[in-house]
C-alpha atoms as a PDB file:
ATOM      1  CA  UNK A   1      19.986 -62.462 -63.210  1.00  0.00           C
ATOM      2  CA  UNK A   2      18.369 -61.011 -59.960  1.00  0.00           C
ATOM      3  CA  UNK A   3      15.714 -62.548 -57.601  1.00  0.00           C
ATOM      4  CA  UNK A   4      14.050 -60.658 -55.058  1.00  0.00           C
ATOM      5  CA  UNK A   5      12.019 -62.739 -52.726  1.00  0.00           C
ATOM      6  CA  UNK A   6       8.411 -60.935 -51.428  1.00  0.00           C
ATOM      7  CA  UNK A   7       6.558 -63.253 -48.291  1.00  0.00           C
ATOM      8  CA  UNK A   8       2.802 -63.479 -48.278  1.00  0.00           C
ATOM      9  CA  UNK A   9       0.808 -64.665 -45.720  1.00  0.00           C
ATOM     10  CA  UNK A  10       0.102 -67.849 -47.979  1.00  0.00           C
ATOM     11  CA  UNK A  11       2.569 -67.707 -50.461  1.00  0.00           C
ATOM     12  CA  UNK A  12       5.896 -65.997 -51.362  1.00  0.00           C
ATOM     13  CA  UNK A  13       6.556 -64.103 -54.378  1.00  0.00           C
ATOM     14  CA  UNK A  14      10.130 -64.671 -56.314  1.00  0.00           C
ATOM     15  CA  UNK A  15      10.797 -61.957 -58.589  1.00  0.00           C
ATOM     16  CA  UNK A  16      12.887 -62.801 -61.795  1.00  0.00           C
ATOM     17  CA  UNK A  17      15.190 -59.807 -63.140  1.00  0.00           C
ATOM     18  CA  UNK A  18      17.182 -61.203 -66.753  1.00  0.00           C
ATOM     19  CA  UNK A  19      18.395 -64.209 -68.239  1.00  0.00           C
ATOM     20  CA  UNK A  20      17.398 -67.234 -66.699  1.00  0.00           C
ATOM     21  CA  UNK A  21      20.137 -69.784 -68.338  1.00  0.00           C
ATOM     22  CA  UNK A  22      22.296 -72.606 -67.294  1.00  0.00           C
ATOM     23  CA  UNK A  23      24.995 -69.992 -65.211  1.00  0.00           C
ATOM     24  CA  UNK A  24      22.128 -68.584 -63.341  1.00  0.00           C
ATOM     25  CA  UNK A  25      19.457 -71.285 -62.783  1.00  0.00           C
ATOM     26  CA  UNK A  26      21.620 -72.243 -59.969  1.00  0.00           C
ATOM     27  CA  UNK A  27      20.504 -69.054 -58.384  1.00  0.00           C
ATOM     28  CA  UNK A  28      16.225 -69.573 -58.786  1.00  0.00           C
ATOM     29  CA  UNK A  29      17.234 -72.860 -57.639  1.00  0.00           C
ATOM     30  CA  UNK A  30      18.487 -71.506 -54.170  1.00  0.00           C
ATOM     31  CA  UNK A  31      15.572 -69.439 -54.054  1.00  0.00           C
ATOM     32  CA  UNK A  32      13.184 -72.114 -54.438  1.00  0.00           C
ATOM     33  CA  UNK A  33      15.148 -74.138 -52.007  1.00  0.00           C
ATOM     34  CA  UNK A  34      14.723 -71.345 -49.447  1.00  0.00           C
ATOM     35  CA  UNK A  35      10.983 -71.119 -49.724  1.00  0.00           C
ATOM     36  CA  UNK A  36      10.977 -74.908 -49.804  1.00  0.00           C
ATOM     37  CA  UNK A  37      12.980 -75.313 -46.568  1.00  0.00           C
ATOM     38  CA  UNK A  38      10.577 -72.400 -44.531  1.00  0.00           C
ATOM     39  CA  UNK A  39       7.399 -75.097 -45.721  1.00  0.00           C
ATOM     40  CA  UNK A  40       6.669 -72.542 -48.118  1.00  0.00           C
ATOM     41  CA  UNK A  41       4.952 -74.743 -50.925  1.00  0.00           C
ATOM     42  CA  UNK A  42       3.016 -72.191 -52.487  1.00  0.00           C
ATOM     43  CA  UNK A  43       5.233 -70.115 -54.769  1.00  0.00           C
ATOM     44  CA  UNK A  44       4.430 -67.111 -57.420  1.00  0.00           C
ATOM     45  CA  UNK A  45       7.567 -66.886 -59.894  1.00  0.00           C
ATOM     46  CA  UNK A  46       6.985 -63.212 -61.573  1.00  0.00           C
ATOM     47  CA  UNK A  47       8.627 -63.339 -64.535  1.00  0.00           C
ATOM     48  CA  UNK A  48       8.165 -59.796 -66.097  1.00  0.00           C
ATOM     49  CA  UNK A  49      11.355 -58.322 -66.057  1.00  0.00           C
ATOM     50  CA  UNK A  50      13.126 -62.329 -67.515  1.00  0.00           C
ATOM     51  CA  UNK A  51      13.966 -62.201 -71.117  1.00  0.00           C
ATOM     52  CA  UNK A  52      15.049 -65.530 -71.260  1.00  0.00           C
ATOM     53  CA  UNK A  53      14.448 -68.746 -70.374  1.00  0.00           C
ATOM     54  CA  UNK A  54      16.533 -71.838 -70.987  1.00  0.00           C
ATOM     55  CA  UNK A  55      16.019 -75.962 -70.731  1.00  0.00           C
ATOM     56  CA  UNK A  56      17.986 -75.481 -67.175  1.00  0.00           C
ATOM     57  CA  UNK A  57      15.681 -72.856 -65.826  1.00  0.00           C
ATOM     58  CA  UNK A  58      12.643 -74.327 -66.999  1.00  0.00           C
ATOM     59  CA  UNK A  59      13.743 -77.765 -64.997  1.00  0.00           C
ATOM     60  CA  UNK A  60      14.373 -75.881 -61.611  1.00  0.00           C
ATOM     61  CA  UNK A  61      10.386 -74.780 -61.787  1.00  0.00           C
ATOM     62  CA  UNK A  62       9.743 -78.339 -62.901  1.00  0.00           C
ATOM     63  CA  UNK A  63      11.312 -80.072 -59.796  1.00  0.00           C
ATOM     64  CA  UNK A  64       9.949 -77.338 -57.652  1.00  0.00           C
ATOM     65  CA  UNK A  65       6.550 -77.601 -59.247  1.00  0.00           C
ATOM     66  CA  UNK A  66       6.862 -81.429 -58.343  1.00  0.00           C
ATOM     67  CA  UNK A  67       8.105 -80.859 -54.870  1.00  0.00           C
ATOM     68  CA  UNK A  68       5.154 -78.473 -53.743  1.00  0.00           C
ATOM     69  CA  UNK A  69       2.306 -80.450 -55.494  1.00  0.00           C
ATOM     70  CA  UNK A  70       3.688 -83.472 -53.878  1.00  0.00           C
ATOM     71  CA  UNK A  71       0.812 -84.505 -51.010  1.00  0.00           C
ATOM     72  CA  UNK A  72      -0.844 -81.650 -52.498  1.00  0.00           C
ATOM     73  CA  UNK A  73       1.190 -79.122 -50.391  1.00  0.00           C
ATOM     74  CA  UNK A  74       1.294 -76.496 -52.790  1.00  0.00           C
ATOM     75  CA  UNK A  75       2.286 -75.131 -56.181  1.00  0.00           C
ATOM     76  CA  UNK A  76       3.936 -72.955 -58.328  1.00  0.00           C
ATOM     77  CA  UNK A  77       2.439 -70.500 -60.416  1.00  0.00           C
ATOM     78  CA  UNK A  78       3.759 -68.224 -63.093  1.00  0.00           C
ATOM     79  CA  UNK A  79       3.144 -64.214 -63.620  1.00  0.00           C
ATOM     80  CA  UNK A  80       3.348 -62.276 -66.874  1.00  0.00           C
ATOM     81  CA  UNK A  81       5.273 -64.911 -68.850  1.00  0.00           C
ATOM     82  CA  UNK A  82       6.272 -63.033 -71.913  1.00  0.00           C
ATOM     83  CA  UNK A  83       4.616 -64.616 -75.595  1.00  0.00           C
ATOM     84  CA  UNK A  84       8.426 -65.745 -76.574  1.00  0.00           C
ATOM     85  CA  UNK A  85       9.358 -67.920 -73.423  1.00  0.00           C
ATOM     86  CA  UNK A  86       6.194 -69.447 -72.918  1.00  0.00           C
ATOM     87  CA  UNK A  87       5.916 -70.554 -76.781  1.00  0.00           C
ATOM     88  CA  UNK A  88       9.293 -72.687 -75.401  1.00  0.00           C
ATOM     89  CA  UNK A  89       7.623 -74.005 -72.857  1.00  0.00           C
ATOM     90  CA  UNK A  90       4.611 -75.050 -75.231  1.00  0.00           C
ATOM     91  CA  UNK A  91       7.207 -76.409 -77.452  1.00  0.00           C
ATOM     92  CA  UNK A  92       7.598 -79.094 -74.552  1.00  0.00           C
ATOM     93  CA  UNK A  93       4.041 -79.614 -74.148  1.00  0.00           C
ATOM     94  CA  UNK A  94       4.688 -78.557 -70.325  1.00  0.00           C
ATOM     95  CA  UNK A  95       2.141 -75.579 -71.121  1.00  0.00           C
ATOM     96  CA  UNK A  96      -0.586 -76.848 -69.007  1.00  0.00           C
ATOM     97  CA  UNK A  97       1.880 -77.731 -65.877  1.00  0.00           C
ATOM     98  CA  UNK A  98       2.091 -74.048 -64.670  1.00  0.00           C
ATOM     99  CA  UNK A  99      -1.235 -71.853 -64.189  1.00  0.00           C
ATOM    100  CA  UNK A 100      -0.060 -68.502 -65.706  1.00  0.00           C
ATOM    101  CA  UNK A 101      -1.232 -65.237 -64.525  1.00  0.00           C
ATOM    102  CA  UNK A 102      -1.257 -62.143 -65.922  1.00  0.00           C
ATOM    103  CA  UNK A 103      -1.423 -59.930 -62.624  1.00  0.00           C
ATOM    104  CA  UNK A 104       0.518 -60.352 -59.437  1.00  0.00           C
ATOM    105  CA  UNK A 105      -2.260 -59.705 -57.534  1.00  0.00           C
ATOM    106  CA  UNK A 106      -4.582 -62.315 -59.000  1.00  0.00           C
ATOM    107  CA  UNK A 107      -1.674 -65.111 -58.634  1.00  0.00           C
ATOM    108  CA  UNK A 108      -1.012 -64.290 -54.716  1.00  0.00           C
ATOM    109  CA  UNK A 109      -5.364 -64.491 -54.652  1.00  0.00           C
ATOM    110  CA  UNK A 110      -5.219 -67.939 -56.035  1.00  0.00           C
ATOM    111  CA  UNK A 111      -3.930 -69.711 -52.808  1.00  0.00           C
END
């Protein structure tokens, strides 16, 4: 798994690249924590290139989601989640926690 990190004027883009599992959610984690710590609370996770998501990834975008909408600082917002990984997070009933985009552009536009 590889992460490249993209700042915005309002926002910063994380780009996923692979598995997102429990060896490698440490990783987004740090990430996160990086935007987090530069009062970055509004965060686009693009999620084109991931082919898999598991339980530990999905609960490093869940404490981060809860961190930025905490005093309404921010959010985080998913791009181009592919069919399989977001039927797992439907599966949860965590579908409606994340707005989902389907273009980069239109996810950076939303803050």
């Amino acid at each position: 798994m590889e992460y490249t990190i993209t700042p915005h004027k309002r926002c910063n883009v994380i780009t996923l690249v692979g598995r997102v599992d429990g060896s490698t959610a440490p990783r987004v984690e740090s990430a996160l924590k990086m935007a987090l710590a530069e009062n970055m609370y509004n965060i686009v996770i693009e999620m084109t290139d991931v082919d898999f998501m598991s339980s530990a990834g999905w609960w490093v975008l869940i404490e981060t989601q809860k961190e930025c909408k905490k005093s309404n600082k921010g959010e985080v917002v998913l791009v181009n989640v592919k069919e399989k990984i977001r039927s797992s997070l439907n599966l949860v009933g965590m579908d409606t926690y994340f707005k989902m985009f389907d273009d980069v552009i239109d996810a950076v536009g939303s803050f």
